[in-house]
N, C-alpha and C. Protein backbone atom coordinates (compact mmCIF):
# COMPACT_ATOMS: atom_id res chain seq x y z
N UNK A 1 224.90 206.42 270.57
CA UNK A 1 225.26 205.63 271.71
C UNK A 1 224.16 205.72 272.76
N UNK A 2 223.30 205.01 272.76
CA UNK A 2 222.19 204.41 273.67
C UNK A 2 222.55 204.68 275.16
N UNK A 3 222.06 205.60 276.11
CA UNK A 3 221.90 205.35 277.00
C UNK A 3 220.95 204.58 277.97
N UNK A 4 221.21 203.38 278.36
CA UNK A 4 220.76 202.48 279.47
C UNK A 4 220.30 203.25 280.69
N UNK A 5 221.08 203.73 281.24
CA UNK A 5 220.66 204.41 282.90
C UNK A 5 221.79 205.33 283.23
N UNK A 6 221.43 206.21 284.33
CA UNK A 6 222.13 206.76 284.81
C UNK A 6 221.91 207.44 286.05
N UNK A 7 222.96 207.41 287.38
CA UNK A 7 222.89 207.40 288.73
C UNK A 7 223.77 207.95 289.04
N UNK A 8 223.91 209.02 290.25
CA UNK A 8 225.07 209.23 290.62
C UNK A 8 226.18 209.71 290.20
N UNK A 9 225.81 210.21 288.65
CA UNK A 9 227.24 210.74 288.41
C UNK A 9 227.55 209.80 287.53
N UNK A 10 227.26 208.94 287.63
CA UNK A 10 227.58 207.86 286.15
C UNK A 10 226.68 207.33 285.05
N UNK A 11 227.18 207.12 283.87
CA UNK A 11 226.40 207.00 283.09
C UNK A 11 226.52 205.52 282.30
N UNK A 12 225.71 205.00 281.56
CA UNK A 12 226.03 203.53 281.23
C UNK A 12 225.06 203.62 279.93
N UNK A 13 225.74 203.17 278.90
CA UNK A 13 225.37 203.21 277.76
C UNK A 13 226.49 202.06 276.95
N UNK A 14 225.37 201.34 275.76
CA UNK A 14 225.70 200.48 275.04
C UNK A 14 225.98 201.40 273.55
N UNK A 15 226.42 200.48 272.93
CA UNK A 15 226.59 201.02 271.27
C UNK A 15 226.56 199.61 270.82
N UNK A 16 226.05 200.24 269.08
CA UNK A 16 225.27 199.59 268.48
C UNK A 16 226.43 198.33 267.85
N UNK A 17 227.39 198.94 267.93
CA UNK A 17 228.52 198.22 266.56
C UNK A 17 229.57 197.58 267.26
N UNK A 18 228.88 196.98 268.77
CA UNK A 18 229.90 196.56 269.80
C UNK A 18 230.51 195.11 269.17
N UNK A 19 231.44 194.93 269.53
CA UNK A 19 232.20 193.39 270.17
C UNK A 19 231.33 192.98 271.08
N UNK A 20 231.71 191.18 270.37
CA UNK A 20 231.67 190.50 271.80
C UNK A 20 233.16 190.62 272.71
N UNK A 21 232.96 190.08 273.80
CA UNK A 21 232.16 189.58 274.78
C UNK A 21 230.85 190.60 274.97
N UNK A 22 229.29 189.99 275.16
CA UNK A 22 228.59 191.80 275.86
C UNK A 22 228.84 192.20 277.13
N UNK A 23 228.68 193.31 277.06
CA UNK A 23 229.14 194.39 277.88
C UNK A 23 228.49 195.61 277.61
N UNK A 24 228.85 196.73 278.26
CA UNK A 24 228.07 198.36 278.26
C UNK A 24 229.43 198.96 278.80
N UNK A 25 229.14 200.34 278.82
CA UNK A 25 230.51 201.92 278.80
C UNK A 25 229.77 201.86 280.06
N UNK A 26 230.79 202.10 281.02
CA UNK A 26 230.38 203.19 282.28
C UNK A 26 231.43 204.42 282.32
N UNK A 27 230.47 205.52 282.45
CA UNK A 27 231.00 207.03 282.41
C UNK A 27 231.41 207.87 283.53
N UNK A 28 232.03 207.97 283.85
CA UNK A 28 232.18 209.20 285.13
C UNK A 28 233.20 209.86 285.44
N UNK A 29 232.74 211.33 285.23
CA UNK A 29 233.76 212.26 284.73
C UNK A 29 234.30 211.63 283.82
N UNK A 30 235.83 212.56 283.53
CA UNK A 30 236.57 211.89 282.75
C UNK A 30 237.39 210.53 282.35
N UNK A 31 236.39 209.16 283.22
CA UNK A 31 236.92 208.07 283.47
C UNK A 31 235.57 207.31 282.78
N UNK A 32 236.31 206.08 281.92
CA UNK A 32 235.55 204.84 281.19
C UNK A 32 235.63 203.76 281.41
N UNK A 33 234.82 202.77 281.70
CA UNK A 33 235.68 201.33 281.83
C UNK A 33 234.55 200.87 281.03
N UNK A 34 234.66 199.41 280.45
CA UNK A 34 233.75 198.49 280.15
C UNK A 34 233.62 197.52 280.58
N UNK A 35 232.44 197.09 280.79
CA UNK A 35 232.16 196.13 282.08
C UNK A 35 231.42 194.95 281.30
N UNK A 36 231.98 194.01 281.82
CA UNK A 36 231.00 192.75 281.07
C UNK A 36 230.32 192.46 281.40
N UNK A 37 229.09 191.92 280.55
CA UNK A 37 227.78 191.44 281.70
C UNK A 37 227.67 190.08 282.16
N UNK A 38 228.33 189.14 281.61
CA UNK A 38 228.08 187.69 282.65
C UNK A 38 229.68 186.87 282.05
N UNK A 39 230.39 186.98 282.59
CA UNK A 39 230.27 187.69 284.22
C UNK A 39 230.39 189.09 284.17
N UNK A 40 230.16 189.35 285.29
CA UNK A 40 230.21 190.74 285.71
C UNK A 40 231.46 191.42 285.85
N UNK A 41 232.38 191.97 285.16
CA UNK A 41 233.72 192.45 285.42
C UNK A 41 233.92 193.51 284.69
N UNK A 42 235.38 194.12 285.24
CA UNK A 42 235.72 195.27 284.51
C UNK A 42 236.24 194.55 283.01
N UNK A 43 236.30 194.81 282.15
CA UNK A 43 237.20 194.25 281.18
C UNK A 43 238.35 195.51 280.46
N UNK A 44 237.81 196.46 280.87
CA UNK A 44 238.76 197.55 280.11
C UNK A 44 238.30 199.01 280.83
N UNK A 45 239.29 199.99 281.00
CA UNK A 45 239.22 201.38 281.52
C UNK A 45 239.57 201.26 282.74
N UNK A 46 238.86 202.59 283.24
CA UNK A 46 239.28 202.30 284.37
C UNK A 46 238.22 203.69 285.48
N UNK A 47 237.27 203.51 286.60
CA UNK A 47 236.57 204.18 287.23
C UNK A 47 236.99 204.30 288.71
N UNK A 48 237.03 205.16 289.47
CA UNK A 48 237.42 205.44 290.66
C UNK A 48 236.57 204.16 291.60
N UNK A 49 236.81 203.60 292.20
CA UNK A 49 236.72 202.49 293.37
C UNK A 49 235.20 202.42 293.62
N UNK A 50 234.93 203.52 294.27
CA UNK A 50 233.44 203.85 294.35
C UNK A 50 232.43 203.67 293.66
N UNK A 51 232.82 204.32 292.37
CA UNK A 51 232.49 204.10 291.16
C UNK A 51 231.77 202.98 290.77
N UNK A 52 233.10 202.11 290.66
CA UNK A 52 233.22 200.45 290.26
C UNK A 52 232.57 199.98 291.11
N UNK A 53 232.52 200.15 292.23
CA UNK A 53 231.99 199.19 293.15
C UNK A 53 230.22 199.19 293.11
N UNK A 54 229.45 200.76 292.34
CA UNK A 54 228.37 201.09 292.28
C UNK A 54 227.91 200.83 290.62
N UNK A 55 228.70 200.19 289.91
CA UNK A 55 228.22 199.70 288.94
C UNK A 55 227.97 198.47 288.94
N UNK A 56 229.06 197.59 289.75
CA UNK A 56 228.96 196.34 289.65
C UNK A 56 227.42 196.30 290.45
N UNK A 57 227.25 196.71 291.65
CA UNK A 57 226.04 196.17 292.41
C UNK A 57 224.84 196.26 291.63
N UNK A 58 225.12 197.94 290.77
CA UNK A 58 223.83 197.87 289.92
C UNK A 58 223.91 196.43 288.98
N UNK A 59 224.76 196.88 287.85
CA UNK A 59 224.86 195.55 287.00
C UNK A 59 224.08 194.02 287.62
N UNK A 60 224.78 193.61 288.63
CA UNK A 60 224.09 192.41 289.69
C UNK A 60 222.71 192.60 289.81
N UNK A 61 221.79 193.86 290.16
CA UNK A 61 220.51 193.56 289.98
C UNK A 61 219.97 193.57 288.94
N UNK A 62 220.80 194.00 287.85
CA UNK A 62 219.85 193.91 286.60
C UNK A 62 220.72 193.51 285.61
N UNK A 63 221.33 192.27 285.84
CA UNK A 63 222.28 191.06 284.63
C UNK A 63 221.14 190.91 283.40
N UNK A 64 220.12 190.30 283.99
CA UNK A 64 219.29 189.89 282.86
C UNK A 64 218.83 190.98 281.60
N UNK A 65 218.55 191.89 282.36
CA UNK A 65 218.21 193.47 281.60
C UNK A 65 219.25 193.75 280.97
N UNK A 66 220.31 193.76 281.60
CA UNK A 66 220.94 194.28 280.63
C UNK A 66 221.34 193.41 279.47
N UNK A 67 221.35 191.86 279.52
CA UNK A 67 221.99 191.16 278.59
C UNK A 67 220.26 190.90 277.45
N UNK A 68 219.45 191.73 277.92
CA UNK A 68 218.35 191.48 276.67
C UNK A 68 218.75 192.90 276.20
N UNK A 69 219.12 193.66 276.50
CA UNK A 69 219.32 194.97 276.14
C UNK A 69 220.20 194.74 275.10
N UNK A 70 221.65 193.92 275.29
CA UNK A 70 222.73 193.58 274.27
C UNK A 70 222.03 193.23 273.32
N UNK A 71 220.99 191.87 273.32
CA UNK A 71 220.44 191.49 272.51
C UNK A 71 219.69 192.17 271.52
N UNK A 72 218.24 193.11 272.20
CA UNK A 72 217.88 194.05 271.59
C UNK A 72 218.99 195.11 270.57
N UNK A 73 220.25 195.69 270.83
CA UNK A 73 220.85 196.03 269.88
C UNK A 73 221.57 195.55 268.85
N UNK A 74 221.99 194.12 269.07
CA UNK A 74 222.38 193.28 268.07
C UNK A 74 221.48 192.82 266.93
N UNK A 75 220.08 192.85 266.85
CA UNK A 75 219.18 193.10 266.40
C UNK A 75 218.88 194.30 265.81
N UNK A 76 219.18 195.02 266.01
CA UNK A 76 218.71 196.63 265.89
C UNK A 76 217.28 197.15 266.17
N UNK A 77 217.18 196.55 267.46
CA UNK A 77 216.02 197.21 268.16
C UNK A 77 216.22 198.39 268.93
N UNK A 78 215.82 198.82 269.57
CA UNK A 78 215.68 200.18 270.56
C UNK A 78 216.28 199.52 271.92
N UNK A 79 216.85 200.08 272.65
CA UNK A 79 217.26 199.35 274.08
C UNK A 79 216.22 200.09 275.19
N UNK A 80 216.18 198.78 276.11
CA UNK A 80 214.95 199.79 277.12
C UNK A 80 215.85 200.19 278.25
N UNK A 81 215.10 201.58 278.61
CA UNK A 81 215.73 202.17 279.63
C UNK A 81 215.53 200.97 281.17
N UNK A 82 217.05 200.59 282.00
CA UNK A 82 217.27 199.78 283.04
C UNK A 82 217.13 201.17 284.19
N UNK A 83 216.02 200.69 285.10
CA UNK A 83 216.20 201.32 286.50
C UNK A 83 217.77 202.13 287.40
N UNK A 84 218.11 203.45 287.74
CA UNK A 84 219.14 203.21 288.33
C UNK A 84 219.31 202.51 289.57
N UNK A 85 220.29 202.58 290.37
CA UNK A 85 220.71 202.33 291.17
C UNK A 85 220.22 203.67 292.51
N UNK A 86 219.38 203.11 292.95
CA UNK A 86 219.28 203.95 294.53
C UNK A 86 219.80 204.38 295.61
């Protein structure tokens, strides 16, 4: 399971053998959600407010990255590491 980035306490990682819709895992502590990438939403789990609210903004600056990233693993390429969130 590919990790993408990680900030703050959270972590965001794709896997290889996903479903559509794309999307990526966000981690923190013992809380998961999956977040879609266009649009941008929770689709499943569930992350403390804060959390959510610091994935989505990341996600928003880097939609495109991450949806070549989906691509790159549907392929079975390597995913490139996305910038965190500052």
């Amino acid at each position: 399971m590919p990790e993408v980035s990680r900030f703050f306490g959270l972590v965001i990682r794709m896997y290889f053998d996903e479903h559509l819709p794309p999307h990526f895992h966000a981690i923190y502590g013992g809380y998961e959600a999956q977040i879609g990438i266009d649009p941008i939403e929770v689709l499943e789990g569930r992350l403390p407010r804060r959390a959510v609210s610091m994935v989505i903004e990341w996600a928003a600056l880097h939609q495109r990255e991450l949806m070549n990233d989906w691509e790159r693993l549907r392929q079975n390429q390597p995913i490139l590491k996305i910038k965190p969130l500052e």
